[in-house]
N, C-alpha and C. Protein backbone atom coordinates (compact mmCIF):
# COMPACT_ATOMS: atom_id res chain seq x y z
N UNK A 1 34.96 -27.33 28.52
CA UNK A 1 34.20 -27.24 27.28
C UNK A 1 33.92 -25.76 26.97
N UNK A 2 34.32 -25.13 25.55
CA UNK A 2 34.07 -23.66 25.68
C UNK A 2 32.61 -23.57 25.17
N UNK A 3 32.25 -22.24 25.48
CA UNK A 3 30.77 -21.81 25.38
C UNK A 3 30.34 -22.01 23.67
N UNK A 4 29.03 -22.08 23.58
CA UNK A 4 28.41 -21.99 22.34
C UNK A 4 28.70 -20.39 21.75
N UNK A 5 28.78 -20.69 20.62
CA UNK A 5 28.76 -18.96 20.43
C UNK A 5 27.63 -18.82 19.42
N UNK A 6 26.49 -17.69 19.66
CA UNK A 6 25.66 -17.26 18.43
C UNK A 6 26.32 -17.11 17.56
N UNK A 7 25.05 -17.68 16.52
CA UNK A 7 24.97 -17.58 14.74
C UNK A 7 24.82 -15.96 14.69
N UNK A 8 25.93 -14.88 13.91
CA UNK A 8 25.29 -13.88 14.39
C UNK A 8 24.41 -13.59 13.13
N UNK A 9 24.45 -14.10 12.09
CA UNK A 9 23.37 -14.23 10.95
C UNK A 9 22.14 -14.88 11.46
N UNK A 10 21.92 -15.70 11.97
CA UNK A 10 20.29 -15.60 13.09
C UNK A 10 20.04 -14.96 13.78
N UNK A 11 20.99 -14.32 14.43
CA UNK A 11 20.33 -12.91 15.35
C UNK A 11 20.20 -12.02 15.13
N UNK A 12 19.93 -11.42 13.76
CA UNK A 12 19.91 -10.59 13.22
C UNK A 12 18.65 -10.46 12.55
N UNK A 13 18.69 -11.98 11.95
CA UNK A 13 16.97 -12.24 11.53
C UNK A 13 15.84 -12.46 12.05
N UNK A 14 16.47 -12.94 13.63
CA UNK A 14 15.05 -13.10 14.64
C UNK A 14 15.00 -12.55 15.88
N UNK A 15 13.98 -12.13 16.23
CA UNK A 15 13.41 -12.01 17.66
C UNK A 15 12.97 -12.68 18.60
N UNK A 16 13.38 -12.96 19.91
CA UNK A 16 12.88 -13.26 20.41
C UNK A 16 11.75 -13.06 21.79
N UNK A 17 10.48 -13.13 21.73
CA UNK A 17 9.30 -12.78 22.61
C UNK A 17 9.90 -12.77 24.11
N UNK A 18 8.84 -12.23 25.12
CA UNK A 18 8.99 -12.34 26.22
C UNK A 18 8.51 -14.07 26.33
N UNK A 19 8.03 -14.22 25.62
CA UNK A 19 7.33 -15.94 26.60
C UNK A 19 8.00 -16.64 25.29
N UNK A 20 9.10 -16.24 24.97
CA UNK A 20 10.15 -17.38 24.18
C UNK A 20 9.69 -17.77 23.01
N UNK A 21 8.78 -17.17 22.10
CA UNK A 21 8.31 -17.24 20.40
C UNK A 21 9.47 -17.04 19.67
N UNK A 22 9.68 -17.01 18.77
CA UNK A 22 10.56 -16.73 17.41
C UNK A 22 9.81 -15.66 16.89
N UNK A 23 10.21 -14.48 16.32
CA UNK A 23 9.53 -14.00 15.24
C UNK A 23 10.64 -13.64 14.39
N UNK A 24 9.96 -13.06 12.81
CA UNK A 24 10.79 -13.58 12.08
C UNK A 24 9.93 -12.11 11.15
N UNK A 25 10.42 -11.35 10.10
CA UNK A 25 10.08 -10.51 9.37
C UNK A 25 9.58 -11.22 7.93
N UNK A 26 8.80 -10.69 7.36
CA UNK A 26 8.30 -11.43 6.28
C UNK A 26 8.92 -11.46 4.89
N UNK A 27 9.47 -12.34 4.21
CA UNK A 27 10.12 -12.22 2.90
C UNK A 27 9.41 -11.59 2.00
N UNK A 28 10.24 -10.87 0.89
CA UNK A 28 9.75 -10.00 0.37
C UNK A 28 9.46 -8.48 -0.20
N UNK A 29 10.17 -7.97 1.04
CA UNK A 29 9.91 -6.67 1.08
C UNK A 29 11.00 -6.11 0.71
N UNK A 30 12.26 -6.53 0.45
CA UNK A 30 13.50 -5.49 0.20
C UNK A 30 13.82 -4.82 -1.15
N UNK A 31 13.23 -5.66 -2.26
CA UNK A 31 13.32 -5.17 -3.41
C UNK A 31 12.73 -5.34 -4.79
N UNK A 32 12.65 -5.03 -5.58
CA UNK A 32 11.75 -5.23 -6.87
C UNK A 32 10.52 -5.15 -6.45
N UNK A 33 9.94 -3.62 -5.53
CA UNK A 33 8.74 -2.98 -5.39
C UNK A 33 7.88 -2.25 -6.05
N UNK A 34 8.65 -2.23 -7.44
CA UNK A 34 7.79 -1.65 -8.16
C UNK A 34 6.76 -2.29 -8.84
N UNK A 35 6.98 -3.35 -8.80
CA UNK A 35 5.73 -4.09 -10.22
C UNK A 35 4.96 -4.80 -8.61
N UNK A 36 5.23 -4.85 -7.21
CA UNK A 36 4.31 -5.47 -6.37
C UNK A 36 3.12 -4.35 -6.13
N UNK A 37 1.79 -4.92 -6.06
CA UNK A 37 1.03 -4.08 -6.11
C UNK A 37 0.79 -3.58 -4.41
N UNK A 38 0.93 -1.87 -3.78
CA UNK A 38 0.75 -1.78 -2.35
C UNK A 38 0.23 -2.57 -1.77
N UNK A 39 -1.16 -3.25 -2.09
CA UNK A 39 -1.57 -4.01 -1.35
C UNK A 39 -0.97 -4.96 -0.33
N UNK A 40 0.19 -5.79 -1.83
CA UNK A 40 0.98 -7.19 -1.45
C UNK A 40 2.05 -5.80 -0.78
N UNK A 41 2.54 -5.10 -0.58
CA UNK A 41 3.49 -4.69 -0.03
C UNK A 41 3.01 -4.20 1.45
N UNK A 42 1.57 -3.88 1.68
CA UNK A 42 1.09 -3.48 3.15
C UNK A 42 1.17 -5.08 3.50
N UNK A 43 0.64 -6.08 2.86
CA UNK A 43 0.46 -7.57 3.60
C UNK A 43 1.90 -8.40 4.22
N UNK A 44 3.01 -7.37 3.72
CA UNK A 44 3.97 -7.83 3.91
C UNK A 44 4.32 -7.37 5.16
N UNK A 45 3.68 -6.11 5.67
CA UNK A 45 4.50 -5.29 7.25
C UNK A 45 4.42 -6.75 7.94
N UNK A 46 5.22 -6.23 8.73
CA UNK A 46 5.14 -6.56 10.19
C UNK A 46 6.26 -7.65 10.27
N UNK A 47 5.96 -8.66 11.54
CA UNK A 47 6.60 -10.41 11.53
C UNK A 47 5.26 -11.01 11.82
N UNK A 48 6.26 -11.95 11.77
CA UNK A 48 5.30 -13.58 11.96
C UNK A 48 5.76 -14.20 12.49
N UNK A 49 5.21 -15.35 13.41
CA UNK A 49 6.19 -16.24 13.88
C UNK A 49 6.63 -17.11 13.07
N UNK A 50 7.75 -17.93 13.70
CA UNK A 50 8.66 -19.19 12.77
C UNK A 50 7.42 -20.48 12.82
N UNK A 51 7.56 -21.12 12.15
CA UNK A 51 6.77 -21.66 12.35
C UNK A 51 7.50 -23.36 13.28
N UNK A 52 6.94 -24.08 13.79
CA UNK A 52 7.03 -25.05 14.79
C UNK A 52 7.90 -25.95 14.30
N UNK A 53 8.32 -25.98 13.13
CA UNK A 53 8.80 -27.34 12.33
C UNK A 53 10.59 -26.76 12.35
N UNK A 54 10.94 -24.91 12.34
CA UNK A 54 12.15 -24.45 12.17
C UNK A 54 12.24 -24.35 13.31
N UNK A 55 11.67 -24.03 14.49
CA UNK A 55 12.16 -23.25 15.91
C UNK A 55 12.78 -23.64 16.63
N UNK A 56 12.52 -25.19 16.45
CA UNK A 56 14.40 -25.84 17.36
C UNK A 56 15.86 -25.72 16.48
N UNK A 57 15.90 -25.29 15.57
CA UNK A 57 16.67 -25.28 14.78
C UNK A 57 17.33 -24.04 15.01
N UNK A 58 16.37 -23.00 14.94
CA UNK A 58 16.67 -21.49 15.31
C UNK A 58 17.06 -21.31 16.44
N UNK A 59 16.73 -22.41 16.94
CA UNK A 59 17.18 -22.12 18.62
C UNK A 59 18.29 -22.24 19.12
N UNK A 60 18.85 -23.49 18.52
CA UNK A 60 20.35 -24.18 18.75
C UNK A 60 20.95 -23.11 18.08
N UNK A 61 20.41 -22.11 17.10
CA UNK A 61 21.36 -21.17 16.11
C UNK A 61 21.76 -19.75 17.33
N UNK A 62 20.64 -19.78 17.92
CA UNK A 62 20.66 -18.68 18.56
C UNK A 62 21.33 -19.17 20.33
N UNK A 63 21.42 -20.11 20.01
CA UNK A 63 22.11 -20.66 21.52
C UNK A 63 20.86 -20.70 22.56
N UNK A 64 19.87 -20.66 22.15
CA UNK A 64 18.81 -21.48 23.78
C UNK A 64 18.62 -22.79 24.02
């Protein structure tokens, strides 16, 4: 049986934690920044996790 191979379009979009979370960057931020007010553009840093309902999904994508 040959190996699974990563989605490499999911691994690109997610991270994965030391204790096995998903994180995931927040939609939003790449373009048409001008009319968003900084505010909504600071609320956007960072990630977030996936939330519980996608993460087996992401998982089989990412081969765990």
């Amino acid at each position: 049986m040959p190996k699974n191979k990563t989605h490499k379009g999911t691994s690109k979009r997610f991270k994965v934690t030391g204790t096995g979370k998903l994180r995931r960057e927040q939609a939003g931020r790449r373009h048409i920044l001008e009319k968003k007010s900084s505010r909504v553009t600071r609320r956007l840093e960072g990630t977030e996790a996936v939330s519980k309902n996608d993460a087996p999904r992401i998982k089989k994508l990412l081969g765990l």
